[in-house]
Protein backbone atom coordinates (compact mmCIF):
# COMPACT_ATOMS: atom_id res chain seq x y z
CA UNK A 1 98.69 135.14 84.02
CA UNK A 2 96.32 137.12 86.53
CA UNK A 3 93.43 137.95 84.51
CA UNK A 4 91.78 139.88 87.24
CA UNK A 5 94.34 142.14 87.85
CA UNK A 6 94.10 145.18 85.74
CA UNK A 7 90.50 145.68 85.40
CA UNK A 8 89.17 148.97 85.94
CA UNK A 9 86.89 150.10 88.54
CA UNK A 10 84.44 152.15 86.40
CA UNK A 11 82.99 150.65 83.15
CA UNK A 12 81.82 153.03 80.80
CA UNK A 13 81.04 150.70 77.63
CA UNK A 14 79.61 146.93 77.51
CA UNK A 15 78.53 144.92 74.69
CA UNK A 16 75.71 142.29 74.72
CA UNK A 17 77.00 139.15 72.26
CA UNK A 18 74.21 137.13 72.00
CA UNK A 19 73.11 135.33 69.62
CA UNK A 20 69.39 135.85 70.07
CA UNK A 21 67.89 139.13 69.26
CA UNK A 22 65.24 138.48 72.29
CA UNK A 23 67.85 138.00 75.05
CA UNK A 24 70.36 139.94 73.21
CA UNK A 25 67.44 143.55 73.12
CA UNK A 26 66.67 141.76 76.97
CA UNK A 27 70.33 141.91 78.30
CA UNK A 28 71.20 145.41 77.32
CA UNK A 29 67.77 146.91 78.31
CA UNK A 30 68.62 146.06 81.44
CA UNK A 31 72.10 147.52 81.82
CA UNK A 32 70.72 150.75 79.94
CA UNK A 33 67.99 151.16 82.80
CA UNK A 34 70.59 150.11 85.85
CA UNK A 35 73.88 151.35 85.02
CA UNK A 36 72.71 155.34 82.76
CA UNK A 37 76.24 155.91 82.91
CA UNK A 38 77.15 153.04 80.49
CA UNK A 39 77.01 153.25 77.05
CA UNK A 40 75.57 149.77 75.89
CA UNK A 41 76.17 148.42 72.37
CA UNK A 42 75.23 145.30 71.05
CA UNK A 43 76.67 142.28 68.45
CA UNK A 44 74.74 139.24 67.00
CA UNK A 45 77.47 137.96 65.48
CA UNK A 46 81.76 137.39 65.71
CA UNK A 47 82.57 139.99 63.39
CA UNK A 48 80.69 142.56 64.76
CA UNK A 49 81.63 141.95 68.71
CA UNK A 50 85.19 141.76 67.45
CA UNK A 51 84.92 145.10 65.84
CA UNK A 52 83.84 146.46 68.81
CA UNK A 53 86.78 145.23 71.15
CA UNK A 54 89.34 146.26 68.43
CA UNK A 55 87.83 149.90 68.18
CA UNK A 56 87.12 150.66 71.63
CA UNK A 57 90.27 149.45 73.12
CA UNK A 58 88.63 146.54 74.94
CA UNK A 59 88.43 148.58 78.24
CA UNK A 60 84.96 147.67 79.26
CA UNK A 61 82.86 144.84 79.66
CA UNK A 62 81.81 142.10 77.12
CA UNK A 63 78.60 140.11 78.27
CA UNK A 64 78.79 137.27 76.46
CA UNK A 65 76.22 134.31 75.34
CA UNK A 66 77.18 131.16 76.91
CA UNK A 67 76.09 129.02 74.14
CA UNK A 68 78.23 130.49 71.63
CA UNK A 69 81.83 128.41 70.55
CA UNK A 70 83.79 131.20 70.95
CA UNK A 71 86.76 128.38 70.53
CA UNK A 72 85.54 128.43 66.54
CA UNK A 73 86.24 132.18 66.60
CA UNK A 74 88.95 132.89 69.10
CA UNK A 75 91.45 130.48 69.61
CA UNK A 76 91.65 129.23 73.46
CA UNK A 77 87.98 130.58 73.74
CA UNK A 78 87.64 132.66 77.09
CA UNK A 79 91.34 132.35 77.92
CA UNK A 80 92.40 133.42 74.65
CA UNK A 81 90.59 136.42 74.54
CA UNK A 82 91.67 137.43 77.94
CA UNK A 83 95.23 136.98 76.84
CA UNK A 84 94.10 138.78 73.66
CA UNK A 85 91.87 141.77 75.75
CA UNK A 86 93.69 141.88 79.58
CA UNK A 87 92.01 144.90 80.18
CA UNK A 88 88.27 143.31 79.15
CA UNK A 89 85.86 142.39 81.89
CA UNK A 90 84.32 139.64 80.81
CA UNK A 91 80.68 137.97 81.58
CA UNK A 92 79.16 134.99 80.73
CA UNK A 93 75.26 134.70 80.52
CA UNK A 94 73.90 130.64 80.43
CA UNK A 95 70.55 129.51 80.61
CA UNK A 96 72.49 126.23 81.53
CA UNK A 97 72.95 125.94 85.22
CA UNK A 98 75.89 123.62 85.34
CA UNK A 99 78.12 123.81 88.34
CA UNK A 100 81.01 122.72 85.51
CA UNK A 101 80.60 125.02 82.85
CA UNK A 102 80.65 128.13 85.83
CA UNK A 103 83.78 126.59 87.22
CA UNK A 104 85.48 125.89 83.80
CA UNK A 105 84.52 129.63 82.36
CA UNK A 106 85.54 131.60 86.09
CA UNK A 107 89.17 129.22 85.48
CA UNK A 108 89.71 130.45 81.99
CA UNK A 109 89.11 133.82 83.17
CA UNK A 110 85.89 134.79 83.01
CA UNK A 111 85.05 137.64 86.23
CA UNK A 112 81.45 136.44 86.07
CA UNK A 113 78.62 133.68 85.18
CA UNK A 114 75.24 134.42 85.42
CA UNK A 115 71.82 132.29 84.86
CA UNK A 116 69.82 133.85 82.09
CA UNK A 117 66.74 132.85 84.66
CA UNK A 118 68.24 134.77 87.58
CA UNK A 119 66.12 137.25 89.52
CA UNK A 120 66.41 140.73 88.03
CA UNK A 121 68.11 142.19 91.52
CA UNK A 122 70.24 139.46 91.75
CA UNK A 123 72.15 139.60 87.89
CA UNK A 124 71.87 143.50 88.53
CA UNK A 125 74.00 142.52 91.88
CA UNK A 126 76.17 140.10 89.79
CA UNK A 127 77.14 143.42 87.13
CA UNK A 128 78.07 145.83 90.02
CA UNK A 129 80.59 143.27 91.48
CA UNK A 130 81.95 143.22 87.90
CA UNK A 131 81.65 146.53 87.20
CA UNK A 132 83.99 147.29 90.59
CA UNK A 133 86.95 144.93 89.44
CA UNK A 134 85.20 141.30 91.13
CA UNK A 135 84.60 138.33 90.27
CA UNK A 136 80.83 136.98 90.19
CA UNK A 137 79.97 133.31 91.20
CA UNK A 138 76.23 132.25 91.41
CA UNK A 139 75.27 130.18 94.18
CA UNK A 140 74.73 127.41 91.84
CA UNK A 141 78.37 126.67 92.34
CA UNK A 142 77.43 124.94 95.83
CA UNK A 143 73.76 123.68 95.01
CA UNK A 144 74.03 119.98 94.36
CA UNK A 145 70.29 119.85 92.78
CA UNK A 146 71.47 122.52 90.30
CA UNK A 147 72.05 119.94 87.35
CA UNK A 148 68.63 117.94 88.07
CA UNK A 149 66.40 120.79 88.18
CA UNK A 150 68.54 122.03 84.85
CA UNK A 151 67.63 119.15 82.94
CA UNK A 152 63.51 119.73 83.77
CA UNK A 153 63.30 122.93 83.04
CA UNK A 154 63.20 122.86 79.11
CA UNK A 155 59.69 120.90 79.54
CA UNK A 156 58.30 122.83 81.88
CA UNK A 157 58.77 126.01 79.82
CA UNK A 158 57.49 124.36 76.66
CA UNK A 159 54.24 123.40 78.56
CA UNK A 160 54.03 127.20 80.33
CA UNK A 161 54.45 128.12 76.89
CA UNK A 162 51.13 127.90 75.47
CA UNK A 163 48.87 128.92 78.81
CA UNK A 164 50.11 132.18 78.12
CA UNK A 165 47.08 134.59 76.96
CA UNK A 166 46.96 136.39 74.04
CA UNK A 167 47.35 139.67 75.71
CA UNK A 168 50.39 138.15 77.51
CA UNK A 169 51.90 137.28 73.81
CA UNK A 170 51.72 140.47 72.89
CA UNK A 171 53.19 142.18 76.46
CA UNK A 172 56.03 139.46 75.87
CA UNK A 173 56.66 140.33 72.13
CA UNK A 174 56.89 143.89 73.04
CA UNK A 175 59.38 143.36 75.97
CA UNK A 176 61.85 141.18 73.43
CA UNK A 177 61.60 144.49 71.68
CA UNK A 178 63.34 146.07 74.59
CA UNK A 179 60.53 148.52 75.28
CA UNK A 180 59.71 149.37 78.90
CA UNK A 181 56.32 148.67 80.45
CA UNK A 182 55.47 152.60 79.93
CA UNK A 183 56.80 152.16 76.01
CA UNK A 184 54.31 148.55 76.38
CA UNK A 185 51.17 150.29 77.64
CA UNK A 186 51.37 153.09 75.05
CA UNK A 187 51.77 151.01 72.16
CA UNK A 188 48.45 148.29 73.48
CA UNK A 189 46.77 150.91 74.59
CA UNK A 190 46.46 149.67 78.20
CA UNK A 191 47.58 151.31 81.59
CA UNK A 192 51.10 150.36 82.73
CA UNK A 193 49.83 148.88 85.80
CA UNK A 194 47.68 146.51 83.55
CA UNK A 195 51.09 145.70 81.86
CA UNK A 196 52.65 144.76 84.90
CA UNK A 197 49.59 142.75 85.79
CA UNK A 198 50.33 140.75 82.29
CA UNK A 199 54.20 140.31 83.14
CA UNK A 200 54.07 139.12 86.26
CA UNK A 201 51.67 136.42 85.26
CA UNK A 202 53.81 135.71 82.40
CA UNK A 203 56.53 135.31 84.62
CA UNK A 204 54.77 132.85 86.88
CA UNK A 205 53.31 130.55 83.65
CA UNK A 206 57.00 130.22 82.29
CA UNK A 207 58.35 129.89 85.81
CA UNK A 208 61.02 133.10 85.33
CA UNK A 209 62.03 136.03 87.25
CA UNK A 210 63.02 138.78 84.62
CA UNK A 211 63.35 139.57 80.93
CA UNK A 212 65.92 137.64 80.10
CA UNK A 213 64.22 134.19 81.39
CA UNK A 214 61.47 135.23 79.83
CA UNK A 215 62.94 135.42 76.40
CA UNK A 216 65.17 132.84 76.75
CA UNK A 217 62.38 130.66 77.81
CA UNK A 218 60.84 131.60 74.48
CA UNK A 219 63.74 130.19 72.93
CA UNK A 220 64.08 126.73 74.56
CA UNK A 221 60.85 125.77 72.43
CA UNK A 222 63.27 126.89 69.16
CA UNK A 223 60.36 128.99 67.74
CA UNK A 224 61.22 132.63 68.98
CA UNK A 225 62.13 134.41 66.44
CA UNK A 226 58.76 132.71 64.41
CA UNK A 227 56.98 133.77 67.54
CA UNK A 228 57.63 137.48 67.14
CA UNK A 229 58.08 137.67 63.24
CA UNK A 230 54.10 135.89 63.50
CA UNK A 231 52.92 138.57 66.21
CA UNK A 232 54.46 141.65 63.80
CA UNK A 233 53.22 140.38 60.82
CA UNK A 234 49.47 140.10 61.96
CA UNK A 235 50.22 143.37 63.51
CA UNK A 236 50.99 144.45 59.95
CA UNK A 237 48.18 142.77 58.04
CA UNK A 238 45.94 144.79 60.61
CA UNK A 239 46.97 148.06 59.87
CA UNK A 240 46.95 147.35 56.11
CA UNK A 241 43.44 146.24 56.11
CA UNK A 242 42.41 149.35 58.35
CA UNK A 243 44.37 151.60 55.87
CA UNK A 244 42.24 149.63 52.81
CA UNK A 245 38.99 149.68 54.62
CA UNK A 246 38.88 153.31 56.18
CA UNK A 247 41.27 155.15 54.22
């Protein structure tokens, strides 16, 4: 079958399947801000991204989490969903950068793979070719250190993890939120150039070049989603106690 053959030129709809709220709010902020055009839904689970290709007709573009088993869900995985949705552009997004798992998802049909820890131009780059009917292969295909510095870079992130500032927590928490760094600086009170100040330092500690490594970084240590629910809830316990204390 020629999965690439019938795709359209224009994409007017995508949906983010990730299983992660962070990357999954991360991903789609992105395409909002990029493509203004595109109307950008979102699924955490099978049900609901299933929903979604059934009603809309599976036209558009699915990004979808690379560490999902979509075998579990859809039988043949990638290929059988391409048989299933001919029409679907289809995206993979992997923090893993493994030459064989890009080769093996491009072969079943996927028209794009793309490191979660890719530069923000460069994954922008990698939806456009998509978006115009092409198929997306990171360089990683040709590096031949790709799997060693793969395997490092879970402990690197774990130790970036806790240099990060206070102030940086909270920029970062925000961001998983899918706020911009205007939305940020209103909400802490700070100038937006201060926010960028805190981002790009985060960026540096954790060794990432955009929202999505940032968040998925967050997640390699398994303690994301305690990370934020911890940051909200303090926020919480603040305002209550100012609410007690000053009426």
């Amino acid at each position: 079958m020629n999965f690439g053959g019938n795709i359209l030129s224009a994409v007017s709809r995508a949906l983010v399947w990730e299983r992660q709220l962070l990357c999954r709010s991360g991903l789609a902020s992105i395409i909002r801000r990029e493509f203004i055009h595109c109307d950008v839904a979102t699924a955490g689970d099978a049900e609901q991204a299933l929903d979604w290709l059934a009603a809309t007709g599976a036209h558009d573009m699915l990004v979808l989490d690379g560490g999902i088993d979509l075998k579990s869900v859809v039988p043949g995985g990638i290929r059988g969903l391409r048989h299933r949705f001919p029409q679907l552009s289809l995206v993979v997004v992997d923090w893993r950068r493994d030459r064989d798992a890009v080769l093996r998802a491009i072969s079943d049909g996927a028209h794009g793979f793309i490191p979660k820890d890719m530069e923000q131009d460069e994954m922008l780059q990698a939806f456009r070719q998509v978006m115009a009917g092409q198929v997306y292969v990171p360089p990683i295909v040709s590096d031949v250190d790709a799997e060693v510095r793969a395997t490092g870079s879970s402990g690197s992130h774990q130790a970036s993890l806790s240099s990060l500032t206070e102030r940086q927590r909270e920029v970062l928490t925000h961001m998983s939120m899918g706020k911009s760094n205007k939305e940020i600086a209103r909400s802490l009170r700070i100038s937006e150039s201060t926010v960028k100040v805190h981002v790009a330092a985060a960026f540096r500690l954790l060794g990432v070049h955009n929202r999505v490594g940032a968040v998925a970084a967050l997640q390699s240590r398994g303690d994301a989603s305690a990370f934020i629910r911890d940051q909200v809830l303090g926020r919480r316990a603040n305002d209550d106690f100012s609410r007690r204390a000053f009426g």
